[in-house]
Protein backbone atom coordinates (compact mmCIF):
# COMPACT_ATOMS: atom_id res chain seq x y z
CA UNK A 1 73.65 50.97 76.34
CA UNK A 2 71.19 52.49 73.88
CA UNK A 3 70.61 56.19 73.42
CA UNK A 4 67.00 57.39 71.76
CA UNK A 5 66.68 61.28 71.49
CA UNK A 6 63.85 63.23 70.38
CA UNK A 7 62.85 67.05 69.40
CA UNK A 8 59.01 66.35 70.81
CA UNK A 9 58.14 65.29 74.07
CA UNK A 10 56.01 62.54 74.31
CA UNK A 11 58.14 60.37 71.57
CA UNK A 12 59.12 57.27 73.57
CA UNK A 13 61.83 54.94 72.97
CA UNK A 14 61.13 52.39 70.42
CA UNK A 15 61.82 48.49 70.01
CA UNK A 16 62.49 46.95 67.60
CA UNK A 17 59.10 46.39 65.38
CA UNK A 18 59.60 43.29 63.15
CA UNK A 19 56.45 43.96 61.12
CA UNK A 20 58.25 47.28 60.03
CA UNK A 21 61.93 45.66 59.70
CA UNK A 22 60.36 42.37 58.20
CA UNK A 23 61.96 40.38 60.93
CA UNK A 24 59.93 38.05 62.28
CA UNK A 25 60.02 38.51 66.36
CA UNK A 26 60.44 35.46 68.29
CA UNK A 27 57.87 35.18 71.19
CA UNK A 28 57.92 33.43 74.35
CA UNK A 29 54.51 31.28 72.95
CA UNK A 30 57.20 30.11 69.85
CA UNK A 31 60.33 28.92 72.46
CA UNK A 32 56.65 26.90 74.46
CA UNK A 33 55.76 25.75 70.81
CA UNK A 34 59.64 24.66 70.20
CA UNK A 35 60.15 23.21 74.05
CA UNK A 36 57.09 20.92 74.22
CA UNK A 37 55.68 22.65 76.96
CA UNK A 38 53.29 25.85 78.04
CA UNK A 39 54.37 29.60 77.99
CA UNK A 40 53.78 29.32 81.79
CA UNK A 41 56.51 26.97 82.15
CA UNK A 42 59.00 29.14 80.01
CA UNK A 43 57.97 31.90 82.51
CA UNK A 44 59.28 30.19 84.81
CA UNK A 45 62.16 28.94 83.79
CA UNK A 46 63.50 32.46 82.98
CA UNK A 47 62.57 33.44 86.44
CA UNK A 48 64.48 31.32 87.61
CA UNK A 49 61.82 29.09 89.24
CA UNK A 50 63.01 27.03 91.93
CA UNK A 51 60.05 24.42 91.38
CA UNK A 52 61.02 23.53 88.32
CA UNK A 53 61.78 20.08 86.52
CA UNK A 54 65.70 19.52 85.66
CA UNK A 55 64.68 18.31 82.08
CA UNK A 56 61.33 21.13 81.65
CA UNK A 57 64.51 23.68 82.26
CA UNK A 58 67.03 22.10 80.06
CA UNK A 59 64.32 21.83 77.09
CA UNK A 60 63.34 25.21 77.20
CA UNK A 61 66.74 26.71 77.46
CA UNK A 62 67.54 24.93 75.00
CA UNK A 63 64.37 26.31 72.57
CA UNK A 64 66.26 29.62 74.05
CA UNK A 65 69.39 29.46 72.63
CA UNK A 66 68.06 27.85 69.18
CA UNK A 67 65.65 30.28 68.82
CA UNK A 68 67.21 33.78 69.99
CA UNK A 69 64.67 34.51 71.86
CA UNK A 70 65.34 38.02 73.86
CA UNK A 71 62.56 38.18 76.90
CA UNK A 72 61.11 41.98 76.07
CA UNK A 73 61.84 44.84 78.44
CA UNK A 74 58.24 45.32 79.33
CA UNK A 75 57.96 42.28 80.68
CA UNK A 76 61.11 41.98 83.00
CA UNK A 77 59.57 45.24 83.97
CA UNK A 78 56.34 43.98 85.00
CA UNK A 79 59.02 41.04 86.94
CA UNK A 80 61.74 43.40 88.42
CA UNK A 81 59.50 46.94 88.80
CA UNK A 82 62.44 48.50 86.86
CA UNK A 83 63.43 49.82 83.32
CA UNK A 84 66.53 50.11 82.86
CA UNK A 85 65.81 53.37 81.14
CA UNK A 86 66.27 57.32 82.55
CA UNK A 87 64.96 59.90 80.73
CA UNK A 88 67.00 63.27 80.37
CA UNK A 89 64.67 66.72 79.15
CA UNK A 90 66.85 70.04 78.36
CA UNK A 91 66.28 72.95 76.23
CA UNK A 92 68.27 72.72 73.09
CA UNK A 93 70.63 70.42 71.44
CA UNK A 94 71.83 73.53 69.44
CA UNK A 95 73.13 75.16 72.19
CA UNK A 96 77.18 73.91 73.13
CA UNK A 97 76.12 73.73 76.72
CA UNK A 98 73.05 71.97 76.30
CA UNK A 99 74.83 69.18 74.10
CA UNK A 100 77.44 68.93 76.33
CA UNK A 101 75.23 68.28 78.93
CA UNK A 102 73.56 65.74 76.52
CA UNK A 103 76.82 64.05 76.23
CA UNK A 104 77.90 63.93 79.83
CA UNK A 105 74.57 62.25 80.49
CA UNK A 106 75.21 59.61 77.86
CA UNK A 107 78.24 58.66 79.39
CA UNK A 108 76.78 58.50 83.17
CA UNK A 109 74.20 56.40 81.97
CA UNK A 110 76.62 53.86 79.94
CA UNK A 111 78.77 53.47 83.10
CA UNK A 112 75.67 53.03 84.75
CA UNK A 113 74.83 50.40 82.90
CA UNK A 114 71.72 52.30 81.79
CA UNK A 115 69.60 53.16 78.89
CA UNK A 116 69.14 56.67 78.47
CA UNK A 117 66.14 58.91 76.39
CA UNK A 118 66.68 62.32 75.56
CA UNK A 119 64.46 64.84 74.88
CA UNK A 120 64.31 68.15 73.16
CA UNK A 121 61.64 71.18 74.78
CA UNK A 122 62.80 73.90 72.93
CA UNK A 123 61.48 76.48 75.96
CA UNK A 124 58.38 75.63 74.93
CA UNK A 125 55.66 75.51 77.79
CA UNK A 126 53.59 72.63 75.99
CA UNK A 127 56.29 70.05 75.84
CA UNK A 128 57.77 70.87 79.80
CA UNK A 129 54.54 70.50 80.66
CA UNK A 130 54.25 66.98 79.01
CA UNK A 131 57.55 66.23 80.62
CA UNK A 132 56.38 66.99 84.16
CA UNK A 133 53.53 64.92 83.06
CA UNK A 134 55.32 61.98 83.37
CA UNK A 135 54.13 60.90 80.40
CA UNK A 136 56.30 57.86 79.46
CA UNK A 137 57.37 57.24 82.88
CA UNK A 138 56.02 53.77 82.31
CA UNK A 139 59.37 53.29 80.14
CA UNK A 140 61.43 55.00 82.53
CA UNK A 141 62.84 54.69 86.01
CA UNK A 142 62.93 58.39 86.36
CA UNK A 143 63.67 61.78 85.12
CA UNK A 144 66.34 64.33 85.38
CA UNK A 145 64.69 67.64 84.07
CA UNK A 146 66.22 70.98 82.54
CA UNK A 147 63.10 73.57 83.02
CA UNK A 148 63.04 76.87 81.11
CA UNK A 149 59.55 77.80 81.85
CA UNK A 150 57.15 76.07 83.72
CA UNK A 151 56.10 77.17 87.04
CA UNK A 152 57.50 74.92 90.09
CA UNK A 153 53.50 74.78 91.00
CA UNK A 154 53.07 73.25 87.78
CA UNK A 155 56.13 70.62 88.40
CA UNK A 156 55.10 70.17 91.75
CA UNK A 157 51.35 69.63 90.76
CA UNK A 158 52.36 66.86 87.44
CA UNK A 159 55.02 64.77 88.57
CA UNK A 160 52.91 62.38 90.87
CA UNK A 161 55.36 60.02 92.14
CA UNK A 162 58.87 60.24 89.97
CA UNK A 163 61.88 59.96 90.49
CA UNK A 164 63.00 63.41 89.44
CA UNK A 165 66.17 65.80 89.53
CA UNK A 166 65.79 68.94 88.34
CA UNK A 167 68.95 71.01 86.69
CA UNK A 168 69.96 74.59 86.61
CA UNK A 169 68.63 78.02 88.08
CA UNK A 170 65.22 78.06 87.24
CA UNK A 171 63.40 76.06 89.56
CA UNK A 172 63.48 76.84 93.28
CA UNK A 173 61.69 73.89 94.46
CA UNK A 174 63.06 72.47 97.74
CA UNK A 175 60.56 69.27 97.56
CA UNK A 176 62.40 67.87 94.88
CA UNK A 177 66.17 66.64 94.58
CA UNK A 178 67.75 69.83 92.17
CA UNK A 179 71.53 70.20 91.11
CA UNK A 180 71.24 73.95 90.80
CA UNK A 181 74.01 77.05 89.57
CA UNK A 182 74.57 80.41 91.65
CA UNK A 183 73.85 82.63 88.56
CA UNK A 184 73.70 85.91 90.44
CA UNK A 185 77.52 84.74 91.91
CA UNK A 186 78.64 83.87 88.43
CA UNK A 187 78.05 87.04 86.62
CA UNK A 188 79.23 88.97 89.64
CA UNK A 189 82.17 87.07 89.53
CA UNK A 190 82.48 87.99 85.67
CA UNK A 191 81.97 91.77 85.98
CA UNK A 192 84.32 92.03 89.24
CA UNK A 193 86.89 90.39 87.15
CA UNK A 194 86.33 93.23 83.97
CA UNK A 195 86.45 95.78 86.82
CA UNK A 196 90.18 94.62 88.32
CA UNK A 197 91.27 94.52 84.75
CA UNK A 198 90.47 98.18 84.65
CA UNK A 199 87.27 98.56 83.11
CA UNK A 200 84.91 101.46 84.27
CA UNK A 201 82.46 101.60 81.73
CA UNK A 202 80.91 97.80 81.30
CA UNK A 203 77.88 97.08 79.24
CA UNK A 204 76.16 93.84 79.32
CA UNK A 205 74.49 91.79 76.30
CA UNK A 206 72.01 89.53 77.10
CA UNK A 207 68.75 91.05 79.18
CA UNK A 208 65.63 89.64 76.82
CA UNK A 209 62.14 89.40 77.23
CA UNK A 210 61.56 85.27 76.73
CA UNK A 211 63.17 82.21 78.21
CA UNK A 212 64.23 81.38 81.63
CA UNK A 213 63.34 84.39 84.00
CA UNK A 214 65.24 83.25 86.41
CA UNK A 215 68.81 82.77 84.63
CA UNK A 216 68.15 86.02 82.96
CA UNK A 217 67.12 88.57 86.04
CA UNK A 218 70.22 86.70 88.29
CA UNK A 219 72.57 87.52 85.88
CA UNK A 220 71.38 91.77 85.32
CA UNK A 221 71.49 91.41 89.15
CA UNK A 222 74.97 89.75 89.70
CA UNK A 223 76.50 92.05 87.09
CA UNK A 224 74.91 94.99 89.05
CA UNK A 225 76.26 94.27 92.10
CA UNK A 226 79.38 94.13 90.84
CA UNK A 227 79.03 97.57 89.46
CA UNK A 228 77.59 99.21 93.05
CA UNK A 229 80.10 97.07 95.09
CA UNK A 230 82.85 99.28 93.34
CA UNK A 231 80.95 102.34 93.03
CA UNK A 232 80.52 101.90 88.95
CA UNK A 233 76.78 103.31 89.13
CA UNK A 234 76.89 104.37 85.72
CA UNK A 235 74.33 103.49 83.71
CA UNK A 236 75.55 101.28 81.12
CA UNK A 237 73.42 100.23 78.46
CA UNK A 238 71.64 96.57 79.16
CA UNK A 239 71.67 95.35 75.74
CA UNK A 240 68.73 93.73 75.11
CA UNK A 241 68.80 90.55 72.87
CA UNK A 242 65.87 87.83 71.66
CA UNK A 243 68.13 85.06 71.97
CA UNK A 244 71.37 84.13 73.34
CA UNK A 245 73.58 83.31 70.17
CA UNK A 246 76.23 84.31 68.12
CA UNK A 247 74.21 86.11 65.55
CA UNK A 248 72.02 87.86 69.20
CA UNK A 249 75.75 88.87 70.36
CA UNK A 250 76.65 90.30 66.78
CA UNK A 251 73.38 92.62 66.67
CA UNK A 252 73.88 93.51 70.20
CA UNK A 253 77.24 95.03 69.33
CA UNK A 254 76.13 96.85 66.44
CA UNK A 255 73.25 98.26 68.58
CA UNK A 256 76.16 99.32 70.85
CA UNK A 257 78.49 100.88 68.05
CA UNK A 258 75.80 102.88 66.91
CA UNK A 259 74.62 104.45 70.33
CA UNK A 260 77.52 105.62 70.20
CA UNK A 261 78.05 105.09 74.51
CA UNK A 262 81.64 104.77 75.18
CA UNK A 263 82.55 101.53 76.70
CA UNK A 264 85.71 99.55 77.83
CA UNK A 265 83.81 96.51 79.07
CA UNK A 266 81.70 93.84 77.81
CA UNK A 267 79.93 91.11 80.19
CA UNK A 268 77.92 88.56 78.35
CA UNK A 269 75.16 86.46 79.40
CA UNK A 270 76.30 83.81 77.68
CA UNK A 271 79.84 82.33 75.81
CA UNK A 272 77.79 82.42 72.39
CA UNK A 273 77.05 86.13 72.77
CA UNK A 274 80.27 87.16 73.49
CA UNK A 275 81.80 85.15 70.85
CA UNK A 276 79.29 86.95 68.12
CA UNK A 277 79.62 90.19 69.26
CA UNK A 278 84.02 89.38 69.11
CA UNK A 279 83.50 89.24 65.72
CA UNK A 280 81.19 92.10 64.75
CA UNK A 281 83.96 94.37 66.64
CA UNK A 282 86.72 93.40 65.59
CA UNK A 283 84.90 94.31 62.27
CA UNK A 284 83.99 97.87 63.63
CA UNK A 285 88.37 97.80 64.23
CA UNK A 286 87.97 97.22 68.29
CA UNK A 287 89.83 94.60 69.62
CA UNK A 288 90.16 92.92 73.32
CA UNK A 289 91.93 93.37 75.13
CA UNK A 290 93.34 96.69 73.80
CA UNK A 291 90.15 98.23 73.04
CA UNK A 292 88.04 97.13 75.55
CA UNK A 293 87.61 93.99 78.11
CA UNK A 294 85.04 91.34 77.48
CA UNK A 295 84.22 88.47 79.79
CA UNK A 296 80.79 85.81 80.05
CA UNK A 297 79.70 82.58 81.40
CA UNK A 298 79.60 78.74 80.75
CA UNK A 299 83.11 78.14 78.98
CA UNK A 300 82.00 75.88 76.56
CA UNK A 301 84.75 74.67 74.00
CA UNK A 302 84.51 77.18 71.30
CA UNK A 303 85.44 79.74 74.36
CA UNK A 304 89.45 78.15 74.09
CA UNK A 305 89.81 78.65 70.26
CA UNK A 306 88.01 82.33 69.81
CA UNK A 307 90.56 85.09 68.86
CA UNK A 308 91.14 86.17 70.92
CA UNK A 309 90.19 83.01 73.46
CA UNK A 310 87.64 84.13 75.78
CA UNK A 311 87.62 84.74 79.42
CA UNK A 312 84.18 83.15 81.28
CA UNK A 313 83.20 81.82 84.39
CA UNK A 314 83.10 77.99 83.37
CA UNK A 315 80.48 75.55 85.67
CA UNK A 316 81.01 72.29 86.08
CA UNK A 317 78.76 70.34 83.63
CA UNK A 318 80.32 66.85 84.28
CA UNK A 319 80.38 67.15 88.12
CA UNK A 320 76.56 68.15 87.64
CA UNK A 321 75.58 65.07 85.29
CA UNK A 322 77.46 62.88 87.51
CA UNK A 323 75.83 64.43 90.88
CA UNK A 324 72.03 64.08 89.43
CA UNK A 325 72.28 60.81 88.16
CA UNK A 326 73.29 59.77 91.83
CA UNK A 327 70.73 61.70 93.59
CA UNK A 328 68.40 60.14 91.06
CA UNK A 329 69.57 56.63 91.46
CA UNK A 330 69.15 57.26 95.23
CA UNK A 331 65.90 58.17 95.32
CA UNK A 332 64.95 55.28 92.61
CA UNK A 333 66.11 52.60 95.38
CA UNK A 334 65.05 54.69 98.23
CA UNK A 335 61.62 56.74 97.06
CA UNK A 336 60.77 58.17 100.69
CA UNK A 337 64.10 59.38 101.53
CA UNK A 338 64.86 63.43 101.91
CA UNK A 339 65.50 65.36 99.18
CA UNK A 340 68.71 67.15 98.28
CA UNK A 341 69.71 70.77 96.66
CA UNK A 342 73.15 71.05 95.56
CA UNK A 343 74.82 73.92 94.55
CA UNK A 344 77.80 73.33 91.43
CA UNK A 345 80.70 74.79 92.04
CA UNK A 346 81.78 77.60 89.13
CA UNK A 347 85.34 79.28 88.96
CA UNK A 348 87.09 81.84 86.14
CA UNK A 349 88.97 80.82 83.38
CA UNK A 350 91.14 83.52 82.31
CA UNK A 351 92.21 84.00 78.93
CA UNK A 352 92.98 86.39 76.19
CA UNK A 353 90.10 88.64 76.42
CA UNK A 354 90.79 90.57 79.81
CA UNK A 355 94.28 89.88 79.70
């Protein structure tokens, strides 16, 4: 199983190039050339011909096996209408959730028996848009697609006919197989969980002005519910942030600290916000749980070894990967059957921070 990843969209998966490598490739013309006989016959033989002479076979596998000659991928795809290949588009291999998605997918795809291309869009409008293009889906079989910002009139409008799954909250398209996360449920589920630790005054870090609408404006709304479901209708600060990261979750606390708003919980957007703004107070001399209660969402590994460890909602990443690539394999053998949307299941992990 062979793994190509790229930062761009529209880099494809290369083969091996033996004018660059200064091995000579062997062609199906040379094993003809070697055999005695024409490149149609070769075709045949490796397609397994039926009309085809016992000794024309036996030459040219022979020529085969002398020669190493590997038939290229393009053409058994011209033969079997197949790659071999999926294609997998997210946001960010610097964010922990993103490359853990990355490296679920790699291992779907190797029990799969697959070959699998990732790609890098950075939220960047340009390269989605190339993704929803299709534009190597001549290498592919199909495409399971992280979206950040593109419309779902814009997926719906470039995809044509492939074989697509789309992850995570931001698309609401119900024409499409999606694998998609309750945000507004998770942070509700966060803050409710700050609240029966005690907390009565929770701020939240992570309301910014770019990136995925969507993720962003469920998880102000789930952490507001919480709040009026309890009667907590003060009006806490929403930190505002440009990123979610540590060094975002640091600058959010100092923004906090000086305010000068008194506070006894924290619900992040994010893991990497909370574990940044950890840090900056335990500089300021406030500590959780004694100081005040923090809590956030995805659980990502850096969440167990924080100090203190973190408390988060965590989601399901593997049961995700493994759910996409089946709806995706489904719809590869079966292109006219109904699409699916699937919710992931989410739960709390408690740990040191609320305890």
């Amino acid at each position: 199983m062979r793994v190509s990843i790229s930062a761009q969209a529209g880099l494809a998966e290369n083969g091996d190039n033996g004018a660059m490598s200064g091995i000579r490739r062997v062609t199906l013309g040379n094993v003809a050339e070697a055999a005695g006989v024409s490149p149609a016959s070769v075709g045949n033989v490796l397609r397994s011909h039926p009309h085809v002479r016992p000794e024309i076979r036996q030459r040219v596998l022979a020529a085969v096996a002398e020669l190493g000659y590997r038939p290229l991928a393009i053409g058994q795809n011209l033969r079997s209408g197949r790659t071999g290949a999926v294609n997998l588009a997210i946001p960010n291999f610097a964010q922990p959730y993103f490359a853990e998605m990355a490296s679920l997918a790699v291992a779907a795809a190797e029990r799969s028996d697959l070959r699998l291309v990732v790609q890098q869009t950075d939220n960047r409008l340009d390269r989605e848009r190339d993704i929803a293009d299709a534009w190597n889906l001549g290498a592919a079989d199909g495409l399971i697609f992280s979206p950040s910002v593109i419309s779902d009139e814009e997926i719906e409008e470039r995809r044509g006919q492939m074989p697509l799954v789309l992850l995570g909250e931001h698309s609401r398209l119900s024409t499409v197989n999606r694998v998609y996360l309750d945000s507004v449920a998770m942070a509700r589920l966060a803050t409710e969980h700050l609240i029966e630790r005690g907390a009565r005054r929770i701020v939240m870090f992570g309301d910014r002005q770019s990136g995925d609408s969507n993720v962003i404006g469920e998880r102000v709304q789930g952490y507001r519910e919480a709040l009026a479901a309890h009667g907590l209708e003060w009006t806490a600060p929403l930190i505002k942030v440009d990123d979610w990261n540590r060094p975002d979750g640091e600058r959010a606390a100092d923004r906090l600290l000086s305010s000068g708003e008194a506070f006894d919980g924290i619900f992040c957007a994010n893991d990497l916000l909370a574990l940044g703004a950890l840090r900056r107070l335990r500089g300021a001399g406030l500590h959780a749980p004694a100081d005040y209660r923090i809590a956030a969402v995805d659980d990502i590994e850096e969440a167990s070894f924080s100090e203190p460890t973190l408390t988060t909602v965590a989601v399901d990443r593997k049961w995700m990967i493994d759910t996409a690539f089946r709806l995706l394999m489904r719809e590869i053998g079966q292109p006219t059957g109904p699409s699916r949307q699937v919710q992931a299941p989410h739960h709390l992990v408690l740990r040191e921070s609320t305890r």
